[in-house]
Protein backbone atom coordinates (compact mmCIF):
# COMPACT_ATOMS: atom_id res chain seq x y z
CA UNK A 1 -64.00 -133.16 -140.69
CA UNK A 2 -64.71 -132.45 -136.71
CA UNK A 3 -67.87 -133.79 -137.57
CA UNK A 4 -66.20 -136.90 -138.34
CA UNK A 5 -63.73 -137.28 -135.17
CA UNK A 6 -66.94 -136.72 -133.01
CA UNK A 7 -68.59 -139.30 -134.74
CA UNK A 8 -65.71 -141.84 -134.01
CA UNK A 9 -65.15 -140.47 -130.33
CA UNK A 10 -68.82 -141.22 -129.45
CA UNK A 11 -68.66 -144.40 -131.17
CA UNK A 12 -65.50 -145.35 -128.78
CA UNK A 13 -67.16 -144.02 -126.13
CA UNK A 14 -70.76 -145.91 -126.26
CA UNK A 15 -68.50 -149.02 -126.68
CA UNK A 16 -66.45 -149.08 -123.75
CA UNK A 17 -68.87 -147.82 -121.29
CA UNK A 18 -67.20 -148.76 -118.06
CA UNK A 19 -64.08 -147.32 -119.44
CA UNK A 20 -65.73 -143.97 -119.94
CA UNK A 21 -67.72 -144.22 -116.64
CA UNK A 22 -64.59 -144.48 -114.67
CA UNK A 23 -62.44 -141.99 -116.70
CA UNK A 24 -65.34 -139.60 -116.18
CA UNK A 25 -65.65 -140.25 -112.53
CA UNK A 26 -61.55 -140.28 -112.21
CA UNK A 27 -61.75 -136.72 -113.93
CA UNK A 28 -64.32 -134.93 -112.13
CA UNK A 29 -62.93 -136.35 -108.55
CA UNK A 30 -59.51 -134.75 -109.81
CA UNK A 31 -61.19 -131.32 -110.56
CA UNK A 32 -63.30 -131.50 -107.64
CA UNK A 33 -59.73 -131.96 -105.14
CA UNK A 34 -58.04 -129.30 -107.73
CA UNK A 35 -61.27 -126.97 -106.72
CA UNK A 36 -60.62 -128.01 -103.20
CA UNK A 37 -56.73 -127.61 -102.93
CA UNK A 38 -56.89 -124.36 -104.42
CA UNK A 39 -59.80 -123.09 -102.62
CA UNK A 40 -58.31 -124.24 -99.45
CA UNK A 41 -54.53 -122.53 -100.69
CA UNK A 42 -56.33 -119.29 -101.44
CA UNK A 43 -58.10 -119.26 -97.60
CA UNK A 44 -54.56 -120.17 -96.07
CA UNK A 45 -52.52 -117.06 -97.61
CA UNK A 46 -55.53 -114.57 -97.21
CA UNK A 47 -56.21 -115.07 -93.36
CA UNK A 48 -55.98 -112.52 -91.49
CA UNK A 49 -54.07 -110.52 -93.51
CA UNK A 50 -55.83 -106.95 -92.97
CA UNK A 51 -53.59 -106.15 -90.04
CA UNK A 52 -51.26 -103.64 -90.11
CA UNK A 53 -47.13 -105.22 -90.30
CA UNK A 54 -48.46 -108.62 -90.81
CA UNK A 55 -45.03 -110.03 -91.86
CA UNK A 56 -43.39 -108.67 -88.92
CA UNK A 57 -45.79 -110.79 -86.41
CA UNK A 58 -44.97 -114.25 -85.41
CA UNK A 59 -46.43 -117.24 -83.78
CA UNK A 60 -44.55 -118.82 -81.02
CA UNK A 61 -44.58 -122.49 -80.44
CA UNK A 62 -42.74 -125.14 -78.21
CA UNK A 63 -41.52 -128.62 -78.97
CA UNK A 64 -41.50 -130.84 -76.02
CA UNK A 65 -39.17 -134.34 -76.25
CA UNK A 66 -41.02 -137.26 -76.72
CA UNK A 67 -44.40 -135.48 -77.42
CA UNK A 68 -45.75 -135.77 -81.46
CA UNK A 69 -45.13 -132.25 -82.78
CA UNK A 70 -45.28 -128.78 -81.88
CA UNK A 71 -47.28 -127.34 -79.19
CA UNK A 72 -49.21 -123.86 -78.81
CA UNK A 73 -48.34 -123.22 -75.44
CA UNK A 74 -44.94 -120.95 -75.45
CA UNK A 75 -44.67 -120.26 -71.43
CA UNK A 76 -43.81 -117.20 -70.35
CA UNK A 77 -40.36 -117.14 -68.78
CA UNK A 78 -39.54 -118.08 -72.51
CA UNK A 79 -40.85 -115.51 -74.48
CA UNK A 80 -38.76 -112.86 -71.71
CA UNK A 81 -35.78 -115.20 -72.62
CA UNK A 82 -36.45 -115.21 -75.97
CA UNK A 83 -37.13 -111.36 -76.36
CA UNK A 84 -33.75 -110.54 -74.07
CA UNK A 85 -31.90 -112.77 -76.37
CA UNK A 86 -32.65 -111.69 -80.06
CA UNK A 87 -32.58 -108.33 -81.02
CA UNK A 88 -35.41 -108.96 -83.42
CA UNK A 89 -38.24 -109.23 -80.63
CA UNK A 90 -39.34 -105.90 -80.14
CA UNK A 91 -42.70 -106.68 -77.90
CA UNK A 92 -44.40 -109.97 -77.07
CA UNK A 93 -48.47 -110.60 -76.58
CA UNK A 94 -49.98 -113.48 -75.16
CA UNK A 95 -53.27 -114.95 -75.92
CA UNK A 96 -55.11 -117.78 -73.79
CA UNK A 97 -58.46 -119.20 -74.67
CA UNK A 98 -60.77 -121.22 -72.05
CA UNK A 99 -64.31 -121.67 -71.74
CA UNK A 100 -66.17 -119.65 -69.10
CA UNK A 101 -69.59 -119.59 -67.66
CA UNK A 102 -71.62 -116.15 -68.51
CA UNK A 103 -74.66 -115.38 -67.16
CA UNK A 104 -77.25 -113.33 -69.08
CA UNK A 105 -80.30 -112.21 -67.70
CA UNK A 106 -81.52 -113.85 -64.27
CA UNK A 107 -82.07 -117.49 -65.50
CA UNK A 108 -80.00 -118.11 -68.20
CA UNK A 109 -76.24 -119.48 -68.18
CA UNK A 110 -74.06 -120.04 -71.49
CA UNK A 111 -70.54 -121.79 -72.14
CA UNK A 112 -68.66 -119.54 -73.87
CA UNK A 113 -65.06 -119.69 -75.24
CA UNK A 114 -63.59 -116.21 -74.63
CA UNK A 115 -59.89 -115.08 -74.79
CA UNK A 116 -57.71 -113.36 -72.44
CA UNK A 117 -54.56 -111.11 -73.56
CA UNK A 118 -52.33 -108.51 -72.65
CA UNK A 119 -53.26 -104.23 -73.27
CA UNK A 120 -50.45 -104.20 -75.84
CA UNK A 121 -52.40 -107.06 -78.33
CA UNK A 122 -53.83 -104.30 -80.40
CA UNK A 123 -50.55 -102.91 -80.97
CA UNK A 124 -50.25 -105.59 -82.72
CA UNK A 125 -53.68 -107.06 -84.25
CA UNK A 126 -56.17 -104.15 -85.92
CA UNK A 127 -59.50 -105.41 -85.51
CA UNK A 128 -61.62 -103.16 -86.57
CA UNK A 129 -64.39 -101.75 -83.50
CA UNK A 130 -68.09 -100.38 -84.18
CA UNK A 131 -68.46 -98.72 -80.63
CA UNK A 132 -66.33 -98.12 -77.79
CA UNK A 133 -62.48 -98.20 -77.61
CA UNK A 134 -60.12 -101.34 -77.66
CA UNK A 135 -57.93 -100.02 -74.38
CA UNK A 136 -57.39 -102.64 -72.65
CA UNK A 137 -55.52 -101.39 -69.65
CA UNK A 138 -58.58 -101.55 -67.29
CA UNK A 139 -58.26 -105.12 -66.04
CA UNK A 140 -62.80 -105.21 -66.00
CA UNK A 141 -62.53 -104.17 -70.13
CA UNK A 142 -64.39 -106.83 -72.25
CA UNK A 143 -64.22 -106.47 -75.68
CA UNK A 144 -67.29 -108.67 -77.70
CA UNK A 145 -67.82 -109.16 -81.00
CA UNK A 146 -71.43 -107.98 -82.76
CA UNK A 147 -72.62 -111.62 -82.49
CA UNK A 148 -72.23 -111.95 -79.26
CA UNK A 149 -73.61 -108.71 -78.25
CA UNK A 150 -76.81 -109.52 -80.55
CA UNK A 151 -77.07 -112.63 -78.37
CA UNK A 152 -76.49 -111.59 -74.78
CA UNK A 153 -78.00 -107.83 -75.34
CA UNK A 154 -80.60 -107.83 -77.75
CA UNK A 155 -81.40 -104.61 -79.42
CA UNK A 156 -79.94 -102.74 -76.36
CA UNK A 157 -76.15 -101.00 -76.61
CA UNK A 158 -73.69 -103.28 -74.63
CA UNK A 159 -71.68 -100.09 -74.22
CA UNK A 160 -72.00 -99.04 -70.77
C-alpha cells in the first residue's frame, strides 16, 4: 500500500518538475531562516548570563528629539538624577569604549579598542580572572584579556 502512494508521489513529482524544484527550494530556505532565527534567539537569551544578579542589572539609554532611536550614551548628571530619584538604583557603573594607540616593544604601534570604567564595575559584572586581581581602585590598573596578553607579551607573564 505505501508502496503504492510512493509510486504515485514520484510520478507527480517527475511531472511537474519546476513545481517540485521551487517547493523544494521554498522549503529548505524556510528551514534554513527557522535554523537561523532560532540559533540567533538561543545566542540573544544566553549572553552574558554567567554573572552573578543578572536580572537586577540594567542598561541605560537616552532618547534625544528628532534623532532616529535610542542612544548608548546616558550622561552622567543623569544617572545621579536618576539614582537620587528611584529608590530602585542602588549603584551605577559606567563604561566608555575608544580606540587608543599601544605601543609594544620599541617599533611596533597597534590600534586597539579598550574600555574604561569605574572600581565598582565588578561589583557588578563577574568575569572570571586567571592571574592577578580585578581591583580597580589604582587609577594605572589595566585589566587584559588572555588574547591580548598572548599578543603584546608573548610567552612572558603580563603580571608585573
Amino acid at each position: 500500500m505505501f508502496i503504492n502512494y510512493f509510486k504515485t508521489a514520484w510520478r507527480n513529482l517527475w511531472r511537474y518538475k519546476s513545481y517540485t524544484l521551487i517547493n523544494v527550494i521554498g522549503l529548505g530556505i524556510a528551514i534554513a531562516v527557522m535554523v537561523w532565527g532560532y540559533q540567533d534567539y538561543r545566542y540573544s537569551f544566553s549572553y552574558d548570563t554567567f554573572h552573578k544578579d543578572i536580572d537586577h542589572v540594567y542598561r541605560g539609554l537616552t532618547y534625544r528629539q528628532g534623532a532616529d532611536g535610542v542612544n548608548g550614551i546616558f550622561p552622567m548628571p543623569a544617572v545621579q538624577s536618576a539614582k537620587n530619584d528611584f529608590a530602585g538604583i542602588t549603584d551605577v557603573v559606567r563604561l566608555h569604549r575608544s580606540m587608543v594607540s599601544v605601543k609594544a616593544g620599541k617599533d611596533e604601534t597597534f590600534s586597539e579598542s579598550v574600555s574604561f570604567t569605574d572600581p565598582s564595575f565588578f561589583n557588578f559584572f563577574n568575569f572570571p580572572l586567571l592571574t592577578g586581581s580585578n581591583n580597580l581602585h589604582d587609577p594605572n590598573a589595566v585589566l587584559i584579556t588572555e588574547n591580548t596578553a598572548k599578543k603584546y607579551f608573548g610567552k612572558d607573564d603580563p603580571v608585573g
